[in-house]
Protein backbone atom coordinates (compact mmCIF):
# COMPACT_ATOMS: atom_id res chain seq x y z
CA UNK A 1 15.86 20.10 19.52
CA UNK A 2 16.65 19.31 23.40
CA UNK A 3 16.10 15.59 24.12
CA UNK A 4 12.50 15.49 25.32
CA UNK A 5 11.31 18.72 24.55
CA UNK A 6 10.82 20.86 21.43
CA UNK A 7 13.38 23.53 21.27
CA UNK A 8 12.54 27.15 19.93
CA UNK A 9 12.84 27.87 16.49
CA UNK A 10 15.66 30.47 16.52
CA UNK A 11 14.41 32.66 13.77
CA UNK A 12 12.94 30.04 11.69
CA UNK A 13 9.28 30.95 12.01
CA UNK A 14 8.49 30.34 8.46
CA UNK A 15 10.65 27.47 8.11
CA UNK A 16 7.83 24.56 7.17
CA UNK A 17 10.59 22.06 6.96
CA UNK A 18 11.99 22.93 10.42
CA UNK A 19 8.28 22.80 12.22
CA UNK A 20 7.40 19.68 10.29
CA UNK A 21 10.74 18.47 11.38
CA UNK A 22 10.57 19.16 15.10
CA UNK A 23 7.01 17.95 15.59
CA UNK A 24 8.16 14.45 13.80
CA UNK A 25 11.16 14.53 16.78
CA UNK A 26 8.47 15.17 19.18
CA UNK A 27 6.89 12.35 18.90
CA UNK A 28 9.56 9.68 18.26
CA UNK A 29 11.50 10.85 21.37
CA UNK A 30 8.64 10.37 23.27
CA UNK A 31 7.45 6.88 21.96
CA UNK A 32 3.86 8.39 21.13
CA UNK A 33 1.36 6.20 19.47
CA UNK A 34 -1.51 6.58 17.17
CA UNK A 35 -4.44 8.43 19.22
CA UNK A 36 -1.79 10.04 21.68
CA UNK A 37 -2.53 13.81 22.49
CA UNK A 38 -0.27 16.51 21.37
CA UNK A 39 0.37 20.17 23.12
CA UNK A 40 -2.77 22.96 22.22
CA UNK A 41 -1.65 25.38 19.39
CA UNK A 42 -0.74 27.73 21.92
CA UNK A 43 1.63 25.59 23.72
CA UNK A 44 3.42 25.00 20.60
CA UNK A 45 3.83 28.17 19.03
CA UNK A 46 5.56 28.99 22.56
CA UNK A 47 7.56 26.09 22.85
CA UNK A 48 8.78 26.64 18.73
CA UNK A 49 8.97 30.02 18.77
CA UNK A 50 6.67 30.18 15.76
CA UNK A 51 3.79 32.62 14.68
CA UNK A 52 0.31 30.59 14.27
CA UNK A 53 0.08 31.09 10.36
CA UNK A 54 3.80 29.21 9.81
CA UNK A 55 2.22 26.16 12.63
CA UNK A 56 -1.02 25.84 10.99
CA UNK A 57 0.34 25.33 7.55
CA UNK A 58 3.53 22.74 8.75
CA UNK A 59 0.13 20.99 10.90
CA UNK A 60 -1.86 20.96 7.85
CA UNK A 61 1.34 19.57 5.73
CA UNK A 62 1.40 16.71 8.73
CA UNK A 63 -2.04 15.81 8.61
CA UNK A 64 -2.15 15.40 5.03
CA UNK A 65 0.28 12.25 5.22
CA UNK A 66 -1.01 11.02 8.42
CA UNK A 67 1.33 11.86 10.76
CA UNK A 68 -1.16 14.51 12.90
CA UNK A 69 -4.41 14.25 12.59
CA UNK A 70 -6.45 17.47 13.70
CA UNK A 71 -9.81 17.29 15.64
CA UNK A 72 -11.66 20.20 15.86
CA UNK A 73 -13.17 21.00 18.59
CA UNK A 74 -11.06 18.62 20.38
CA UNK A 75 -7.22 18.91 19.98
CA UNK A 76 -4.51 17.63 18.00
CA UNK A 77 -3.38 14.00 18.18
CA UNK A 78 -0.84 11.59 17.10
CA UNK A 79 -1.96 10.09 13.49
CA UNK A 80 -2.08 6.68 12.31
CA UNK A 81 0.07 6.88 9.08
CA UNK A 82 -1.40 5.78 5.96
CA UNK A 83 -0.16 4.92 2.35
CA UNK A 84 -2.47 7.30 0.87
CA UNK A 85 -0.51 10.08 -0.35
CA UNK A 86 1.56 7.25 -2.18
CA UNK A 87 -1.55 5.80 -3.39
CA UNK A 88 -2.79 9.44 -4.95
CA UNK A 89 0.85 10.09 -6.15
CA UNK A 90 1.09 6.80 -8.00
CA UNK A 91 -2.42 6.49 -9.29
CA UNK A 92 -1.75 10.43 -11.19
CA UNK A 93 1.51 8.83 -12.58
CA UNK A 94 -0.06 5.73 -13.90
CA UNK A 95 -2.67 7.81 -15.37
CA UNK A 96 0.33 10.24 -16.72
CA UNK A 97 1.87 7.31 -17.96
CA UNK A 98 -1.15 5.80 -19.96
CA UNK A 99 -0.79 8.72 -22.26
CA UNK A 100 2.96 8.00 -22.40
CA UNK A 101 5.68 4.50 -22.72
CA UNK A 102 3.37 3.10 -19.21
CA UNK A 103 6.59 3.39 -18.05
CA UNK A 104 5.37 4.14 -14.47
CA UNK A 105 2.27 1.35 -15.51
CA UNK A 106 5.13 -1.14 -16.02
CA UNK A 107 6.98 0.07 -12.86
CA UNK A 108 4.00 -0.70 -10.15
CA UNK A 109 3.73 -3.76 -11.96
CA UNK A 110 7.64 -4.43 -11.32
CA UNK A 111 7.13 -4.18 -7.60
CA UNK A 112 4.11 -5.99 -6.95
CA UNK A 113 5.22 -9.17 -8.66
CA UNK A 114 8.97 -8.67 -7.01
CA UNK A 115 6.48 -8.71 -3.40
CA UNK A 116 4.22 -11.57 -4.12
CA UNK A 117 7.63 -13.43 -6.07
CA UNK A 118 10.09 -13.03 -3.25
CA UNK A 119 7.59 -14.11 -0.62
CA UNK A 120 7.33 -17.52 -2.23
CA UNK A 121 9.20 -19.64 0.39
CA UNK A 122 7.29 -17.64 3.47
CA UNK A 123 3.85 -18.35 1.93
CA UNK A 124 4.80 -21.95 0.65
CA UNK A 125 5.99 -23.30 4.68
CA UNK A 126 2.52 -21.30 5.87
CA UNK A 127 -0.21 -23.19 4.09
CA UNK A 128 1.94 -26.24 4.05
CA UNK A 129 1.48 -26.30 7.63
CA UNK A 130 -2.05 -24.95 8.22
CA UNK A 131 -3.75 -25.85 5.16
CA UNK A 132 -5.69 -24.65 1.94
CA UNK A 133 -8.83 -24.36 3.47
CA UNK A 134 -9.14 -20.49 3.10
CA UNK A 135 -8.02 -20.45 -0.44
CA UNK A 136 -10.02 -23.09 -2.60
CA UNK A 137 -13.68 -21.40 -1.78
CA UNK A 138 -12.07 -18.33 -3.36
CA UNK A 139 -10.56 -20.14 -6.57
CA UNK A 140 -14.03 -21.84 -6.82
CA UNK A 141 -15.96 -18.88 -6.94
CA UNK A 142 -13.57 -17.37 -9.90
CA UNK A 143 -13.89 -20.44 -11.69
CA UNK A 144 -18.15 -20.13 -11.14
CA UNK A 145 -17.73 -16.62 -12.86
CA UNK A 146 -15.26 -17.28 -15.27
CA UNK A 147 -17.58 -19.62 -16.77
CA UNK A 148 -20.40 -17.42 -16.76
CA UNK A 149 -18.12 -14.90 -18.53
CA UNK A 150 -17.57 -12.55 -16.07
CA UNK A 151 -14.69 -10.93 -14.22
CA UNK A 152 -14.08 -11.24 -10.81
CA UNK A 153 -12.11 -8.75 -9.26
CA UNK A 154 -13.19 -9.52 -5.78
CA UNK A 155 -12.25 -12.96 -5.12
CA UNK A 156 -8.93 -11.85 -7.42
CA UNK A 157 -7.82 -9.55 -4.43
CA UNK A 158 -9.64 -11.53 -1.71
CA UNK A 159 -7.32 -14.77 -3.14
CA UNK A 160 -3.84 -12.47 -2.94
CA UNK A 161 -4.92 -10.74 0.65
CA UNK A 162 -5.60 -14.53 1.98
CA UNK A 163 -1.55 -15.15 0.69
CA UNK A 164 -0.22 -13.17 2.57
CA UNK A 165 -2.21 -11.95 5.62
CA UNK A 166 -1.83 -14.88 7.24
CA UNK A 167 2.66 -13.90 7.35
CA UNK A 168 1.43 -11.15 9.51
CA UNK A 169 3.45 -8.49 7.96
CA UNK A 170 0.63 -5.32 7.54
CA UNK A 171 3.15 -3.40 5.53
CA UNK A 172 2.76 -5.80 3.00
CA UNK A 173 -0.92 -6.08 2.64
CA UNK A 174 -1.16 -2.38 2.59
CA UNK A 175 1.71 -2.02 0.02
CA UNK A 176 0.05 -4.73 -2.51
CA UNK A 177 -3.72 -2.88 -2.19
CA UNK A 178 -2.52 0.46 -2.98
CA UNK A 179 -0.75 -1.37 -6.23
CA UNK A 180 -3.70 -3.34 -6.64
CA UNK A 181 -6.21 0.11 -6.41
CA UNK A 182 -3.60 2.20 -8.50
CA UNK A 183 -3.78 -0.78 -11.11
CA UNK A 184 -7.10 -1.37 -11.24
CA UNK A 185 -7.70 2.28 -12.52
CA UNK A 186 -5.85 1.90 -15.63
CA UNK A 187 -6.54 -1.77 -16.43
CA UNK A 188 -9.33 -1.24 -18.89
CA UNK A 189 -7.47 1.41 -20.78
CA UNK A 190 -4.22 -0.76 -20.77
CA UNK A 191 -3.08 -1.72 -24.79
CA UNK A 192 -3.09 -4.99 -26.43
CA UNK A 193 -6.19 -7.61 -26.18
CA UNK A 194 -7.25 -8.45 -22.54
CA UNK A 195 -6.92 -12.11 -21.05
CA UNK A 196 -10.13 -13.96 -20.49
CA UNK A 197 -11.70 -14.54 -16.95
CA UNK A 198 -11.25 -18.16 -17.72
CA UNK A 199 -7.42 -17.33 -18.33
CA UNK A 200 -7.21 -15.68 -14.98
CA UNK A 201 -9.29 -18.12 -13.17
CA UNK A 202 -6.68 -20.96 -14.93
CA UNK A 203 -3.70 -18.65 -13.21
CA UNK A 204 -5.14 -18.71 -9.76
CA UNK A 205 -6.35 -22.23 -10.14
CA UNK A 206 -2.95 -23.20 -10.92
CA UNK A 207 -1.35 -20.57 -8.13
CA UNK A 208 -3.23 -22.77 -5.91
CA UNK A 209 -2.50 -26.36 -6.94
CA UNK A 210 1.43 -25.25 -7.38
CA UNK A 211 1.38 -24.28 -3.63
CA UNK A 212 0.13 -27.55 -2.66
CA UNK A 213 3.17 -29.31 -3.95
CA UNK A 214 4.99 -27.68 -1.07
CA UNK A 215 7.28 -26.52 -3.50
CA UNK A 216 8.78 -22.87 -3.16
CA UNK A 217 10.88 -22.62 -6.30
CA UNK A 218 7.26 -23.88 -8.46
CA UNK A 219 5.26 -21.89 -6.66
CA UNK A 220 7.56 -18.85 -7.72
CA UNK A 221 7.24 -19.72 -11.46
CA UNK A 222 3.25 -20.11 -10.93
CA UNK A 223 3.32 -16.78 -9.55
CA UNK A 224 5.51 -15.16 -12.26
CA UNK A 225 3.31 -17.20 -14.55
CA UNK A 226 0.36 -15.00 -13.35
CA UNK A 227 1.66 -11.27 -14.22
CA UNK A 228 2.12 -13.11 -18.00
CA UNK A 229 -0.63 -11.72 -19.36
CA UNK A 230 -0.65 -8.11 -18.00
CA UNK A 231 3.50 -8.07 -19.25
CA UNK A 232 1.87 -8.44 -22.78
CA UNK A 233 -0.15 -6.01 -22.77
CA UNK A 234 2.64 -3.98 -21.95
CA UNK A 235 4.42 -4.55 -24.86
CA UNK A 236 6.93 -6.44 -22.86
């Protein structure tokens, strides 16, 4: 590929990998951004030297990630790139893995505690300096329905979202709901005897009062503290 333009395909018309390829280089060397326009179907299949079956299928292979997204009627444009392909891959592992060792269970489990663990110190010096203000409603509400007996879900993501939205990394928030969504799928059909909403609303309770101390190190352990209970239903 020429710097700034696409460069023909040279005989690789039903090379996926090579149009896929090209069209990725298109847009990074020209700084293109979600929403951007890209060249009609015409203008491509002349500029890569490609037959409209080969395009079609490498633009179909694109849009599926995220990385094109096709309008009909209206053209072809720049995607915004979503986690969902690793969300559907994941989810059919864990759902493999339930029938398996949860090896893959155990995995996603690995990662989101290793997140929400090593961002201890960033999330400690945040609310230390602007406050619990956001968080408390939330505990209070899990506490309401743990002692009705009930689950809460909601306020258990809305609680983990408030951590770490506020560090202004996206990646992260988008990383910890697709393990959150994947997870949430196989919870119920997880082994081993599942902990009480009063045992979850003690967790968060105690996430909460930990990070008040201003303490990173404790606030680590409180966190680690939380993923107890799923661990033993792991077997671990």
């Amino acid at each position: 590929m020429t710097t700034g333009g696409l460069s023909r395909a040279r005989g690789a018309a039903g090379n996926q990998s090579f149009i896929r390829d090209q069209m990725k280089s298109y847009i990074l060397e020209r700084g293109l951004k979600a929403g951007d326009p890209l060249p009609n179907e015409q203008e491509l299949m002349a500029q890569l030297g490609v037959g409209r079956h080969p395009l079609r299928e490498a633009m179909k292979a694109l849009q599926a990630v995220g990385i094109i997204e096709i309008r009909h009627g209206y053209g072809t444009y720049v995607g915004e790139v979503s986690l969902q392909s690793l969300e559907d891959g994941l989810a059919f592992r864990m759902s493999q893995s339930m029938a398996g060792d949860l090896r893959d269970v155990q995995n996603v489990l690995e990662v989101r505690q290793a997140i929400e663990v090593g961002l201890a110190e960033e999330v400690v010096a945040y609310f230390t300096a602007h406050g619990y203000d956001t968080l408390e409603p939330i505990v209070q509400r899990m506490e309401a329905k743990a002692e009705a007996g009930e689950y809460f879900p909601d306020e258990d993501w809305a609680f983990h979202q408030a951590l770490y939205e506020p560090l202004g990394n996206a990646l992260v928030i988008d990383l910890l709901s697709v393990f959150w969504r994947t997870f949430a799928q196989v919870d119920v059909r997880l082994p081993g005897a599942r902990y009480t909403p009063a045992d979850a609303a003690t967790w968060h309770r105690d996430l909460l009062n930990t990070l008040k101390t201003g303490n990173p190190e404790a606030f680590a352990r409180s966190m680690k503290n939380h993923f107890h209970g799923i661990h033993t239903r792991l077997g671990e």
